[in-house]
PDB file of N, CA and C in Angstrom:
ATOM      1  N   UNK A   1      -7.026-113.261  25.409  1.00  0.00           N
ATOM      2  CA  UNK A   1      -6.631-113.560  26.757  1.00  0.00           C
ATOM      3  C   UNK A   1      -5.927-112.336  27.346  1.00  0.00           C
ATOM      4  N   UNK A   2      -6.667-112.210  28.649  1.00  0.00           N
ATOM      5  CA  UNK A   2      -5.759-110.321  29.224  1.00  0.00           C
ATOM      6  C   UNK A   2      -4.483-111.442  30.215  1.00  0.00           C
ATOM      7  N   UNK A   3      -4.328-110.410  30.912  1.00  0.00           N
ATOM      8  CA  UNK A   3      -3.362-110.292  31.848  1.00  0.00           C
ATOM      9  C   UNK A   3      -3.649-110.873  32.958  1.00  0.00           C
ATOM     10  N   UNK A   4      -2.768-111.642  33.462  1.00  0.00           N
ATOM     11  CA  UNK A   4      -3.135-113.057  34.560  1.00  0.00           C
ATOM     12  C   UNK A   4      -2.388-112.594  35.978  1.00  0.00           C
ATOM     13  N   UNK A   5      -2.660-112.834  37.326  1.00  0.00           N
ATOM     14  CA  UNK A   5      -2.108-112.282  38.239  1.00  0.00           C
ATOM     15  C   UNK A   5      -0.798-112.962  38.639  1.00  0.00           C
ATOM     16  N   UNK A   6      -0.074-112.317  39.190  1.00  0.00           N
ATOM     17  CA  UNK A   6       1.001-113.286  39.373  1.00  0.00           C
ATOM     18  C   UNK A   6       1.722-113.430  40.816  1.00  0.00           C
ATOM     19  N   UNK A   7       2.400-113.968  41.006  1.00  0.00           N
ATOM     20  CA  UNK A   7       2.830-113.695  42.605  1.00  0.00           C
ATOM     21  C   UNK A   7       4.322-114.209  42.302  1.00  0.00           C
ATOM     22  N   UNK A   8       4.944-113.046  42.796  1.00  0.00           N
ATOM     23  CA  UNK A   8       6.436-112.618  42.729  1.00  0.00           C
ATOM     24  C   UNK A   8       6.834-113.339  44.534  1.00  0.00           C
ATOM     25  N   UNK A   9       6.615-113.760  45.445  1.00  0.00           N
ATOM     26  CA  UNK A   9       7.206-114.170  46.562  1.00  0.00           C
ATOM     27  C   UNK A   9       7.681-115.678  46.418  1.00  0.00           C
ATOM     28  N   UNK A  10       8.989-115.472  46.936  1.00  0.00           N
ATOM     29  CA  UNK A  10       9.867-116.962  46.964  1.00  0.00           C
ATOM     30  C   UNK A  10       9.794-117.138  48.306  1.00  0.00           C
ATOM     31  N   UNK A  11      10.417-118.587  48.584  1.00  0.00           N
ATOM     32  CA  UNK A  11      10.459-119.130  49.976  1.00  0.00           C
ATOM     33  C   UNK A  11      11.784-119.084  49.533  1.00  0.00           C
ATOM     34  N   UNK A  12      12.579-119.043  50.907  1.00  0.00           N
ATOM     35  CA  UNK A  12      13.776-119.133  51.512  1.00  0.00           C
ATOM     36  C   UNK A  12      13.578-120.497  51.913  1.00  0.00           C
ATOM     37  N   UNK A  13      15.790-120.879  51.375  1.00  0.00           N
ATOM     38  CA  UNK A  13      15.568-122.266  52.054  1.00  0.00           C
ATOM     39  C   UNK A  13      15.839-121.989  53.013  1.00  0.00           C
ATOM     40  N   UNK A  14      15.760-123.603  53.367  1.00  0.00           N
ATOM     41  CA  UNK A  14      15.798-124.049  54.957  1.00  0.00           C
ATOM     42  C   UNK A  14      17.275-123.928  55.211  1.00  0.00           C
ATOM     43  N   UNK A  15      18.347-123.632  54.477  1.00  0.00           N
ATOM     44  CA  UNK A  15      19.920-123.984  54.810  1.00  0.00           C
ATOM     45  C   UNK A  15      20.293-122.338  54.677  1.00  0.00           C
ATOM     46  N   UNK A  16      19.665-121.542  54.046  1.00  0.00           N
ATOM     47  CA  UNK A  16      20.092-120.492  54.066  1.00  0.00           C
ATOM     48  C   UNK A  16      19.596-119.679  55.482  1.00  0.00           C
ATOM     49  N   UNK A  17      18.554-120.037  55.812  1.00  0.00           N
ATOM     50  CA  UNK A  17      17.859-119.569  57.219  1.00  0.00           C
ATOM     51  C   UNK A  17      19.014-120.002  58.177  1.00  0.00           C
ATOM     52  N   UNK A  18      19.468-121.021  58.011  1.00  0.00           N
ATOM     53  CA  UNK A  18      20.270-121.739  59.268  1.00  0.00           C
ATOM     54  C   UNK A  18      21.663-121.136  59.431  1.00  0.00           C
ATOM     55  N   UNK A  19      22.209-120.854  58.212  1.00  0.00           N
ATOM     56  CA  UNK A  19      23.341-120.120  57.878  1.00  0.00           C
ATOM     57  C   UNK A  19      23.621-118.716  58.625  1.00  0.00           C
ATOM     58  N   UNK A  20      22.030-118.233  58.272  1.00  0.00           N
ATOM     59  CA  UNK A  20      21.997-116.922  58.433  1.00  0.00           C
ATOM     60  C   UNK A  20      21.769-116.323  59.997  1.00  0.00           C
ATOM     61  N   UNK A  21      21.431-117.530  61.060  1.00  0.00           N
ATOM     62  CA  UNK A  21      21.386-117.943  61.951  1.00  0.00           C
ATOM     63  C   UNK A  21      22.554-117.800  62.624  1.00  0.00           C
ATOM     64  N   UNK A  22      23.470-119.041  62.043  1.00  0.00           N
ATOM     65  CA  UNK A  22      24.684-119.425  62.245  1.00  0.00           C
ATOM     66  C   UNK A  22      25.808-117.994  62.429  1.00  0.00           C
ATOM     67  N   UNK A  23      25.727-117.273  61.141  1.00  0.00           N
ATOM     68  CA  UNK A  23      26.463-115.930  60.813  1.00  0.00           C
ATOM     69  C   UNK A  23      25.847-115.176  61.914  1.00  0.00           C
ATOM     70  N   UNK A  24      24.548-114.398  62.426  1.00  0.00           N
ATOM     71  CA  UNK A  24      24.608-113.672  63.380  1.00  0.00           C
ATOM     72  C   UNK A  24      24.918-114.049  64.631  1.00  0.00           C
ATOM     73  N   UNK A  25      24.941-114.824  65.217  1.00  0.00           N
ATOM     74  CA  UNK A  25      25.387-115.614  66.366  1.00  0.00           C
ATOM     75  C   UNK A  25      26.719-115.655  66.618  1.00  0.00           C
ATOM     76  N   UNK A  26      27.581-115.994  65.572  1.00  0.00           N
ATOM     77  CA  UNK A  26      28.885-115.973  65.279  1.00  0.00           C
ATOM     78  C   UNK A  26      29.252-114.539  65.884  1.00  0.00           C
ATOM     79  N   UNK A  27      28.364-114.115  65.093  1.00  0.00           N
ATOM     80  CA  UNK A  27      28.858-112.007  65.189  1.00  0.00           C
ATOM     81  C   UNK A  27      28.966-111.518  66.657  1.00  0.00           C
ATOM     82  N   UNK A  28      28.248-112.607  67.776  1.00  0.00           N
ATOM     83  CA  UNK A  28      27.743-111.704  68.768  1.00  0.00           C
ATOM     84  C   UNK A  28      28.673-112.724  69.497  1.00  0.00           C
ATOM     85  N   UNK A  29      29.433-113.008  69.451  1.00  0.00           N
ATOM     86  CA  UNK A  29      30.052-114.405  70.097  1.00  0.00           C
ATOM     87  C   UNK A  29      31.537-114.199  69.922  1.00  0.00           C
ATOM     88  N   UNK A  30      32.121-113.032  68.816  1.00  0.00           N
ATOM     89  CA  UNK A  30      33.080-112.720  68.092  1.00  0.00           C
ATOM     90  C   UNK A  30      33.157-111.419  68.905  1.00  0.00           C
ATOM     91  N   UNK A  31      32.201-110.563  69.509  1.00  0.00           N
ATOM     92  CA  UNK A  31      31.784-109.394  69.985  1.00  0.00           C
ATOM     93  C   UNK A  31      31.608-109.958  71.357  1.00  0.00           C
ATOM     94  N   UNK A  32      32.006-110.835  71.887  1.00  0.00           N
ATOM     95  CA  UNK A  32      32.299-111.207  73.636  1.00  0.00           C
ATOM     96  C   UNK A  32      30.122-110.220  73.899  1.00  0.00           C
ATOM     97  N   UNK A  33      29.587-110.402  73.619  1.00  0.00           N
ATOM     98  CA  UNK A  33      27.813-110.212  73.753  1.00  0.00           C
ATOM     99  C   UNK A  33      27.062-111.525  74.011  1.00  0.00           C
ATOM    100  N   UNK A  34      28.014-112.445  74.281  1.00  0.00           N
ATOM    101  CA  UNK A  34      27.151-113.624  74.545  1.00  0.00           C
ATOM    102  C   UNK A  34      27.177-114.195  76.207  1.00  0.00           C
ATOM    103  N   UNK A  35      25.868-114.277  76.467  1.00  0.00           N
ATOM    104  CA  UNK A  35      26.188-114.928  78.245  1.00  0.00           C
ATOM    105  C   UNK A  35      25.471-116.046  78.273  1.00  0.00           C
ATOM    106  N   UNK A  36      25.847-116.937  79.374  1.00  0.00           N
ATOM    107  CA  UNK A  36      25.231-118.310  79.451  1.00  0.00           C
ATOM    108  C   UNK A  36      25.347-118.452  80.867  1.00  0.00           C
ATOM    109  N   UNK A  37      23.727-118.428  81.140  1.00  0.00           N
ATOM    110  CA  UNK A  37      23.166-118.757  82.359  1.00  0.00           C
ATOM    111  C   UNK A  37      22.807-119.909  82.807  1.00  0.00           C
ATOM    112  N   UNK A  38      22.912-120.657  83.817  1.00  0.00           N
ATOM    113  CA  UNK A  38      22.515-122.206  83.914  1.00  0.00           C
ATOM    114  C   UNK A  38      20.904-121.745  84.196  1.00  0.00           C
ATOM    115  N   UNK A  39      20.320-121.653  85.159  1.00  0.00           N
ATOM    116  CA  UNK A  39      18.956-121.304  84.879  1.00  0.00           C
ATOM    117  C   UNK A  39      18.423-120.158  85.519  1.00  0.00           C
ATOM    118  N   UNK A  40      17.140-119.554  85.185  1.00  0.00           N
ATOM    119  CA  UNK A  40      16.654-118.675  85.520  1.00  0.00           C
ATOM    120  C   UNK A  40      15.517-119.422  86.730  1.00  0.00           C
ATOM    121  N   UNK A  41      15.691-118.775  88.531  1.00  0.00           N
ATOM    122  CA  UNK A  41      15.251-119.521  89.382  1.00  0.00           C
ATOM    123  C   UNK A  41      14.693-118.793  89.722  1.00  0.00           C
ATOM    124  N   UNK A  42      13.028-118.534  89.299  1.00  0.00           N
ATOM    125  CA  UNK A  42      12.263-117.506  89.798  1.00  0.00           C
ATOM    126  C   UNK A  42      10.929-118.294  90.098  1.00  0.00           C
ATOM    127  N   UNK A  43      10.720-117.802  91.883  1.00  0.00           N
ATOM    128  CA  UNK A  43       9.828-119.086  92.031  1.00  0.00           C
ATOM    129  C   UNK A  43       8.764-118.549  91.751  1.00  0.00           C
ATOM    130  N   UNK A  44       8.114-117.217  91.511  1.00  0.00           N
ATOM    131  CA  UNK A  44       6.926-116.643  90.932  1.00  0.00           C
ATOM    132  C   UNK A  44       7.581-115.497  90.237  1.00  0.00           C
ATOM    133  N   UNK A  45       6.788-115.025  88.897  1.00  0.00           N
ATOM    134  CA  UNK A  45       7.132-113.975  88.052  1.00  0.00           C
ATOM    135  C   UNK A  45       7.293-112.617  89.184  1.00  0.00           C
ATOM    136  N   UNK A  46       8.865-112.067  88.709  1.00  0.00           N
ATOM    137  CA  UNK A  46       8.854-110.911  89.409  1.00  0.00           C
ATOM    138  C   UNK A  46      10.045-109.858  88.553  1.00  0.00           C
ATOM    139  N   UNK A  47       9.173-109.140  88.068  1.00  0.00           N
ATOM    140  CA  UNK A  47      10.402-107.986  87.274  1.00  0.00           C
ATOM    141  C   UNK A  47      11.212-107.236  87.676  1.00  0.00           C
ATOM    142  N   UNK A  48      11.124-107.253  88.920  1.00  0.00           N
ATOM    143  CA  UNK A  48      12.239-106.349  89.871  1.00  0.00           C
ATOM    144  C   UNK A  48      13.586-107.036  90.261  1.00  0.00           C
ATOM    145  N   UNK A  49      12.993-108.856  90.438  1.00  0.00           N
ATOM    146  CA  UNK A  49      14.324-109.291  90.558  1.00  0.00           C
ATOM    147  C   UNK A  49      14.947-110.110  88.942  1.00  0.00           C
ATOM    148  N   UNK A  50      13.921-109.712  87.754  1.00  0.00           N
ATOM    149  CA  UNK A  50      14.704-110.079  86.783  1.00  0.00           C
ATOM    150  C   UNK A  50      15.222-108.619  86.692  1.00  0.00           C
ATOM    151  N   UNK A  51      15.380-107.347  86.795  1.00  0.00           N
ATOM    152  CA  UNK A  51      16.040-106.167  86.368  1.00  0.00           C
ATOM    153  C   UNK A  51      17.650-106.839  87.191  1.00  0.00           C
ATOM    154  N   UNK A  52      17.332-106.783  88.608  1.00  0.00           N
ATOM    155  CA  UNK A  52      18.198-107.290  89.500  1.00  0.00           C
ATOM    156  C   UNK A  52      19.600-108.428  88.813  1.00  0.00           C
ATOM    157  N   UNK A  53      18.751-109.192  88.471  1.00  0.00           N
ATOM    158  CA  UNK A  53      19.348-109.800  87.752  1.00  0.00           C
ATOM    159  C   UNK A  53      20.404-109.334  86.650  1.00  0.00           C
ATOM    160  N   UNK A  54      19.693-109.098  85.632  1.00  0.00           N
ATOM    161  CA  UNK A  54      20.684-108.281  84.555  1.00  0.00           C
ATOM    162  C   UNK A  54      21.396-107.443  84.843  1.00  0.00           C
ATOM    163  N   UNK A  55      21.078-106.880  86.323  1.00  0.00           N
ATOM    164  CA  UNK A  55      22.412-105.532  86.628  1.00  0.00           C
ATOM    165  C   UNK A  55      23.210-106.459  86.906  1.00  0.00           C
ATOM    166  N   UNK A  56      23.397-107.154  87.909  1.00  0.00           N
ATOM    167  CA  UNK A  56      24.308-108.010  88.136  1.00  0.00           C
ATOM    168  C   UNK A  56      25.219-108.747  87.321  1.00  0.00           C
ATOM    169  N   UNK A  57      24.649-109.045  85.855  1.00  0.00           N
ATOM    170  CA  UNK A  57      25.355-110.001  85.223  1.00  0.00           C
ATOM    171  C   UNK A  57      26.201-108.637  84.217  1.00  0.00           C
ATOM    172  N   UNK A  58      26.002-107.111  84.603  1.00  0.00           N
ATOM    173  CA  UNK A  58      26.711-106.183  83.895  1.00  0.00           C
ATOM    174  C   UNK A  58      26.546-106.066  82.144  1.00  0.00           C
ATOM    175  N   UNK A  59      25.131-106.301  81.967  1.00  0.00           N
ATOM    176  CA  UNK A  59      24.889-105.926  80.660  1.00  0.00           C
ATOM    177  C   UNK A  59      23.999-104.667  80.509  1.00  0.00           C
ATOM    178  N   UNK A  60      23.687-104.210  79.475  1.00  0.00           N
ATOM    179  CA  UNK A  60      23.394-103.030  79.386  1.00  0.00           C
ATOM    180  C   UNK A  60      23.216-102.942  77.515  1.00  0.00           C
ATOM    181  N   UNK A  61      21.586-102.299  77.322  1.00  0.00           N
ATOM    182  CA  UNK A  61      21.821-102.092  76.107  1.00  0.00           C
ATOM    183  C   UNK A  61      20.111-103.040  75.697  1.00  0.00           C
ATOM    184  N   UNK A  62      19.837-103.356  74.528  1.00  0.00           N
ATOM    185  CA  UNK A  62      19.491-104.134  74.418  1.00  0.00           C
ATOM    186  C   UNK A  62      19.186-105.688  74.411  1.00  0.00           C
ATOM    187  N   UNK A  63      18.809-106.324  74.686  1.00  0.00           N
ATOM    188  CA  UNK A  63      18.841-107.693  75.439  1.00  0.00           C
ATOM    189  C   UNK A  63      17.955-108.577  74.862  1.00  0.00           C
ATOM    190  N   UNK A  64      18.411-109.720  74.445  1.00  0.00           N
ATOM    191  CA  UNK A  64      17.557-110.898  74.027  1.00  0.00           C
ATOM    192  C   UNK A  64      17.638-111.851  75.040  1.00  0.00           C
ATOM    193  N   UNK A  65      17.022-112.220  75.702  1.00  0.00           N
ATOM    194  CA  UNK A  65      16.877-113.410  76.088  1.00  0.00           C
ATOM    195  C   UNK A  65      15.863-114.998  75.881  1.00  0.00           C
ATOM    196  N   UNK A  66      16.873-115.687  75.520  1.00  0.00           N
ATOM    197  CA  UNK A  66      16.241-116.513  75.021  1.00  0.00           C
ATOM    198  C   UNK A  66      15.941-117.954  76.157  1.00  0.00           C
ATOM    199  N   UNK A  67      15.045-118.681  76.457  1.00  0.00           N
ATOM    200  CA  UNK A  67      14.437-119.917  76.759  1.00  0.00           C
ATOM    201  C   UNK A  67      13.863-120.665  76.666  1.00  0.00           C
ATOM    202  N   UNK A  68      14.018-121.577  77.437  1.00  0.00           N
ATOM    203  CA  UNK A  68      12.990-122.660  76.857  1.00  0.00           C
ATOM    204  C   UNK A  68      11.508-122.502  77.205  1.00  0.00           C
ATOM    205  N   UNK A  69      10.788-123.804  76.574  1.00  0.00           N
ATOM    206  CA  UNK A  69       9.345-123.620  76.469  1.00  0.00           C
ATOM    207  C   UNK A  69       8.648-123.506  78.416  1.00  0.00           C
ATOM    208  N   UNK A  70       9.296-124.048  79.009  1.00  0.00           N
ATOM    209  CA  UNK A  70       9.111-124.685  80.558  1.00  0.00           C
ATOM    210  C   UNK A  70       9.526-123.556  81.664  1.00  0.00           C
ATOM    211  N   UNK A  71      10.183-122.700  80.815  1.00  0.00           N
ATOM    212  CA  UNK A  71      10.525-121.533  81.892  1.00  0.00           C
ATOM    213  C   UNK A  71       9.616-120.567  81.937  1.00  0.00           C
ATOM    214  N   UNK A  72       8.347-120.423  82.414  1.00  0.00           N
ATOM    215  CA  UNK A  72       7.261-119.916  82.374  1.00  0.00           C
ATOM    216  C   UNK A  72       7.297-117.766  83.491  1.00  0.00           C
ATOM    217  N   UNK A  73       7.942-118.447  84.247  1.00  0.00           N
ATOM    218  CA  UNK A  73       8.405-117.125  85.041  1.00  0.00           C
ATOM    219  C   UNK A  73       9.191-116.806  84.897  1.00  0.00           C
ATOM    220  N   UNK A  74      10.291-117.415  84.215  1.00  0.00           N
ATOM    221  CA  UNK A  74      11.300-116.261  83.832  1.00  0.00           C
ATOM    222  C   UNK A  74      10.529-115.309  82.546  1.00  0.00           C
ATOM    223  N   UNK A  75      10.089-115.957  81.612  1.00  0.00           N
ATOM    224  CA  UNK A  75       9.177-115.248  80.816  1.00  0.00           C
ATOM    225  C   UNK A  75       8.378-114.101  80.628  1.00  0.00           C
ATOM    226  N   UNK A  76       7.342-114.422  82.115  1.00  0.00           N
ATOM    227  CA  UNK A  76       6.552-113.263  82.499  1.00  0.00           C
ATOM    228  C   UNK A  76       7.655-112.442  83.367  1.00  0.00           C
ATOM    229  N   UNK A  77       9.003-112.960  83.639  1.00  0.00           N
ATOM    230  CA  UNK A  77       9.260-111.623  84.495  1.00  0.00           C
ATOM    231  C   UNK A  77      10.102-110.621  83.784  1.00  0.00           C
ATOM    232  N   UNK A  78      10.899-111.054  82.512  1.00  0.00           N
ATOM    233  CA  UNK A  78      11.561-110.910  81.525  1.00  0.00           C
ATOM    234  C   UNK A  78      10.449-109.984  80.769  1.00  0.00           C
ATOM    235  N   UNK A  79       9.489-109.901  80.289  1.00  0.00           N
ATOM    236  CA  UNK A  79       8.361-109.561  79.673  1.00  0.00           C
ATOM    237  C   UNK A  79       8.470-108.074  79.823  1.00  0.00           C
ATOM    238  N   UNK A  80       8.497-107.527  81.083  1.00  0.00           N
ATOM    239  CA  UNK A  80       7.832-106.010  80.946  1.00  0.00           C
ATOM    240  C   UNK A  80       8.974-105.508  81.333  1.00  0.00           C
ATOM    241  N   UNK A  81      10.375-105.580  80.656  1.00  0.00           N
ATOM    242  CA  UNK A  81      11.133-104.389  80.989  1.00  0.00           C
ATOM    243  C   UNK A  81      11.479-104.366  79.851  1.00  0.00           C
ATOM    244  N   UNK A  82      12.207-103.122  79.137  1.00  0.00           N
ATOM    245  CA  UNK A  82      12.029-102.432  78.224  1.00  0.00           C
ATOM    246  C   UNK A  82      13.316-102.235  77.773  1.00  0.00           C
ATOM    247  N   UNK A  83      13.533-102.617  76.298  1.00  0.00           N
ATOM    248  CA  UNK A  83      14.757-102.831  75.899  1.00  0.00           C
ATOM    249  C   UNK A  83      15.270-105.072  76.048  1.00  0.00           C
ATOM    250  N   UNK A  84      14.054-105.074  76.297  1.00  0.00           N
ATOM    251  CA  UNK A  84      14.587-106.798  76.723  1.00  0.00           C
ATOM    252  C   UNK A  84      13.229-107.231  75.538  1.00  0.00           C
ATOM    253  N   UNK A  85      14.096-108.343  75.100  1.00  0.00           N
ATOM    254  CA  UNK A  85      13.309-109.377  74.156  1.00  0.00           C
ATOM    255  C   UNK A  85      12.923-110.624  74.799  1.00  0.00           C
ATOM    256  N   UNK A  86      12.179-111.481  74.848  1.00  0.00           N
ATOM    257  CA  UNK A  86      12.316-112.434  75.380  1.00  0.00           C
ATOM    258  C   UNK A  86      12.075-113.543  74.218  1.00  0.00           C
ATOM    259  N   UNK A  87      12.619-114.932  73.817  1.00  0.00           N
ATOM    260  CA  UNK A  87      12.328-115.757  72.952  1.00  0.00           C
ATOM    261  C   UNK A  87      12.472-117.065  73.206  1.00  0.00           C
ATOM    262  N   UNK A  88      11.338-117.611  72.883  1.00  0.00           N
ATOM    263  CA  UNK A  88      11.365-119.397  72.898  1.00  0.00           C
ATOM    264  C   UNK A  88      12.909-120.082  72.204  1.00  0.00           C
ATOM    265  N   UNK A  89      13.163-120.759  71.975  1.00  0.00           N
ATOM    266  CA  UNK A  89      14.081-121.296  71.363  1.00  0.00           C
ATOM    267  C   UNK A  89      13.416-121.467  69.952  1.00  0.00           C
ATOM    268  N   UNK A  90      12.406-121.801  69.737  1.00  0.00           N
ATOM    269  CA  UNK A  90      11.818-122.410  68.411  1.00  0.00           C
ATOM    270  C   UNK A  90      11.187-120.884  67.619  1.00  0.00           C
ATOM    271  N   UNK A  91      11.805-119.703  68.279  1.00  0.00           N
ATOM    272  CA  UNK A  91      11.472-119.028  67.709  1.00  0.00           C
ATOM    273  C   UNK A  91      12.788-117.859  66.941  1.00  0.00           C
ATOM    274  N   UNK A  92      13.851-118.055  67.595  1.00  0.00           N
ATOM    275  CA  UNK A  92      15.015-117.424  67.202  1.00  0.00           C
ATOM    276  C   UNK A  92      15.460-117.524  65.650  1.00  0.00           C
ATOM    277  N   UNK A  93      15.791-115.981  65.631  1.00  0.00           N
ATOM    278  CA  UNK A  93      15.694-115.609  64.006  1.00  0.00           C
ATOM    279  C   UNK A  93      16.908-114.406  63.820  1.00  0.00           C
ATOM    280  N   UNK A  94      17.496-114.805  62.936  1.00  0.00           N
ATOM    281  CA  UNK A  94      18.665-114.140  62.634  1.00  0.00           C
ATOM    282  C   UNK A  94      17.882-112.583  62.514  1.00  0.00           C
ATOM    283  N   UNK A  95      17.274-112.330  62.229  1.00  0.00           N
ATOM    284  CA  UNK A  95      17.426-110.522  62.680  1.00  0.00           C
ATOM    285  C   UNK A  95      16.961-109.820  63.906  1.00  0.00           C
ATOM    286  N   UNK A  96      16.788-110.741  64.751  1.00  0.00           N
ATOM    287  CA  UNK A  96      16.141-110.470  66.193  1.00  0.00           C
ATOM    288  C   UNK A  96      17.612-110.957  66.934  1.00  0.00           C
ATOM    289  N   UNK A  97      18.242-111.635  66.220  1.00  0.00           N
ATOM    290  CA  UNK A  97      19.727-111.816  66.931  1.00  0.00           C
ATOM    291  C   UNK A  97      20.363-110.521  66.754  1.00  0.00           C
ATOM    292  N   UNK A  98      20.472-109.893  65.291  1.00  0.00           N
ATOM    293  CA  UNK A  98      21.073-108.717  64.776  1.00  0.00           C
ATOM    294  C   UNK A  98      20.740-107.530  65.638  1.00  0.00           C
ATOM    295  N   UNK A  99      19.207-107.193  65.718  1.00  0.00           N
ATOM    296  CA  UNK A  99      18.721-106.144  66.761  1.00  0.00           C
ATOM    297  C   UNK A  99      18.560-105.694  68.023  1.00  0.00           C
ATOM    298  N   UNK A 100      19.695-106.761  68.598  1.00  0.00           N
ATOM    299  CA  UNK A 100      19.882-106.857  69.970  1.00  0.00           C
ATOM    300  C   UNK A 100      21.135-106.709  70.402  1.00  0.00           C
ATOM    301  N   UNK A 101      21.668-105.952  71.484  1.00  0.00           N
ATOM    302  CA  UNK A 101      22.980-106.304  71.399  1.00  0.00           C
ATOM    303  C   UNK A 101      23.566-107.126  72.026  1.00  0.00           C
ATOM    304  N   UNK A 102      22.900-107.598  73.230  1.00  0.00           N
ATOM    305  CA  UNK A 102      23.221-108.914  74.046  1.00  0.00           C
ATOM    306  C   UNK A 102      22.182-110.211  73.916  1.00  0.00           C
ATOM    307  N   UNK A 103      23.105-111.232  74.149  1.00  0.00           N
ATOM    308  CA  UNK A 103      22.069-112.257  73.824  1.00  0.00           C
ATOM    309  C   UNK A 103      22.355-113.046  75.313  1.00  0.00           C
ATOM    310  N   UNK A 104      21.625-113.615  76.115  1.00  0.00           N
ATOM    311  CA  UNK A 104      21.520-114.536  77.454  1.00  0.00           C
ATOM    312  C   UNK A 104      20.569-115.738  76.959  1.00  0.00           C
ATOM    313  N   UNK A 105      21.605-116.476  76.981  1.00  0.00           N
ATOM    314  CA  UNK A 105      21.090-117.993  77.027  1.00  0.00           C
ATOM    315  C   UNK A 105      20.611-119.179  78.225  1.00  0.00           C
ATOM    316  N   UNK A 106      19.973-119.687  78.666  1.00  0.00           N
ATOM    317  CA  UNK A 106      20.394-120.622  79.861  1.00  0.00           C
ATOM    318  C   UNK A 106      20.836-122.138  78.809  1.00  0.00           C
ATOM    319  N   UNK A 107      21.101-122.714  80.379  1.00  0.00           N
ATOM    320  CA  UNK A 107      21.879-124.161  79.517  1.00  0.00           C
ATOM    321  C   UNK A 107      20.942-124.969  78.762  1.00  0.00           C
ATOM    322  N   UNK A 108      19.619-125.236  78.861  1.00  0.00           N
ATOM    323  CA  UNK A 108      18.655-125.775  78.946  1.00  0.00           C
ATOM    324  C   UNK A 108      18.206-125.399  77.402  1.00  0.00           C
ATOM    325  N   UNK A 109      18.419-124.303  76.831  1.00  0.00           N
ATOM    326  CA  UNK A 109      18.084-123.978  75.477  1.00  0.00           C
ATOM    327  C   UNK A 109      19.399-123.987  74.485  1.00  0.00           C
ATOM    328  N   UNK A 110      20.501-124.331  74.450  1.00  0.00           N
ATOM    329  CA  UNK A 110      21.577-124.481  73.985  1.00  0.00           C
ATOM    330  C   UNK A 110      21.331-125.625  72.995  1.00  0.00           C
ATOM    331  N   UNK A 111      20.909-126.742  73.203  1.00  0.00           N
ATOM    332  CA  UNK A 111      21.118-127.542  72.744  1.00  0.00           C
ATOM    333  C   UNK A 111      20.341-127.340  71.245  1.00  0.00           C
ATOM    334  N   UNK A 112      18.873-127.295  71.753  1.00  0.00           N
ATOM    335  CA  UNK A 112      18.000-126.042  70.905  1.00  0.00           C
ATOM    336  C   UNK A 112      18.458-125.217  69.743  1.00  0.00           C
ATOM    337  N   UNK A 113      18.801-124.608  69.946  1.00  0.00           N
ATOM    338  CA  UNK A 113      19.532-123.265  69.173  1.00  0.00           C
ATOM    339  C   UNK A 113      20.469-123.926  68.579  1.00  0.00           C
ATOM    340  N   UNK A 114      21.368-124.850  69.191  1.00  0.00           N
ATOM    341  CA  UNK A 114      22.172-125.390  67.996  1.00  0.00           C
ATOM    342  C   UNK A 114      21.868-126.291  67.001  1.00  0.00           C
ATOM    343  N   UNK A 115      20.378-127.034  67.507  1.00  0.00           N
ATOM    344  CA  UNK A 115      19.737-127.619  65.885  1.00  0.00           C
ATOM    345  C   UNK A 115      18.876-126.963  64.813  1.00  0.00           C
ATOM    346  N   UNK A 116      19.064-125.477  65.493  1.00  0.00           N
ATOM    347  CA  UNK A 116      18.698-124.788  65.013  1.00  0.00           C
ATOM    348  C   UNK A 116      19.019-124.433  63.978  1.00  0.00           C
ATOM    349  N   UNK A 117      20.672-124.171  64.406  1.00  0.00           N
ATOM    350  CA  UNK A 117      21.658-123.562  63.492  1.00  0.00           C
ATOM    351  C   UNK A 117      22.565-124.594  62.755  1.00  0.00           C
ATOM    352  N   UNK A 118      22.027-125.595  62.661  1.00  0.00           N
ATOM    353  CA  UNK A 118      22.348-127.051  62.066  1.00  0.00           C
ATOM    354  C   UNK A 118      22.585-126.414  60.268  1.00  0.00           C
TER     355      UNK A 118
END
């Protein structure tokens, strides 16, 4: 009998993901990097008044913004500027929290993110 293949990859639990969640969030929240927007009111996608936007709210740097599934134009308008992340709620991941330095939430995905980080 030779040599059999093997596969060295583990799954991560589900409590350590959440943790790890929990811990970068903490970090950026501890670091006054956290903003909370009630909603993003864009009646057609427009990137000039999401730039507009972010000057206004005085951030600078890298940028996550995260929303929900229903906010469709903030999305596309969020999309093409550079240095900005944009993320579903069901998609937020502790090292995309880490690689950003600001995070913008609206109210609407809060709830989200915190069963997230359950």
């Amino acid at each position: 009998l030779g040599p059999k293949p093997r596969k060295y990859s583990q799954r991560t639990p589900k409590k350590m993901i959440a943790l790890a969640l929990r811990s970068a969030l903490s970090d950026r929240a501890l670091d006054n990097k956290v903003v909370v927007v009630d909603k993003f009111s864009f009646d057609k996608p427009s990137t000039k008044d999401a730039s507009l936007l972010l000057n206004s709210l005085g951030i600078d740097g890298k940028i996550m913004i995260v929303i929900d599934r229903t906010d469709v134009n903030a999305a596309k308008s969020f999309r093409n500027l550079t240095k900005v992340q944009v993320v579903e709620t069901g998609e937020l991941n502790a090292y995309d929290v880490l690689c950003n330095d600001w995070l913008v939430f609206t109210q609407s995905s809060l709830p989200k993110v915190k069963e997230a980080a359950k």
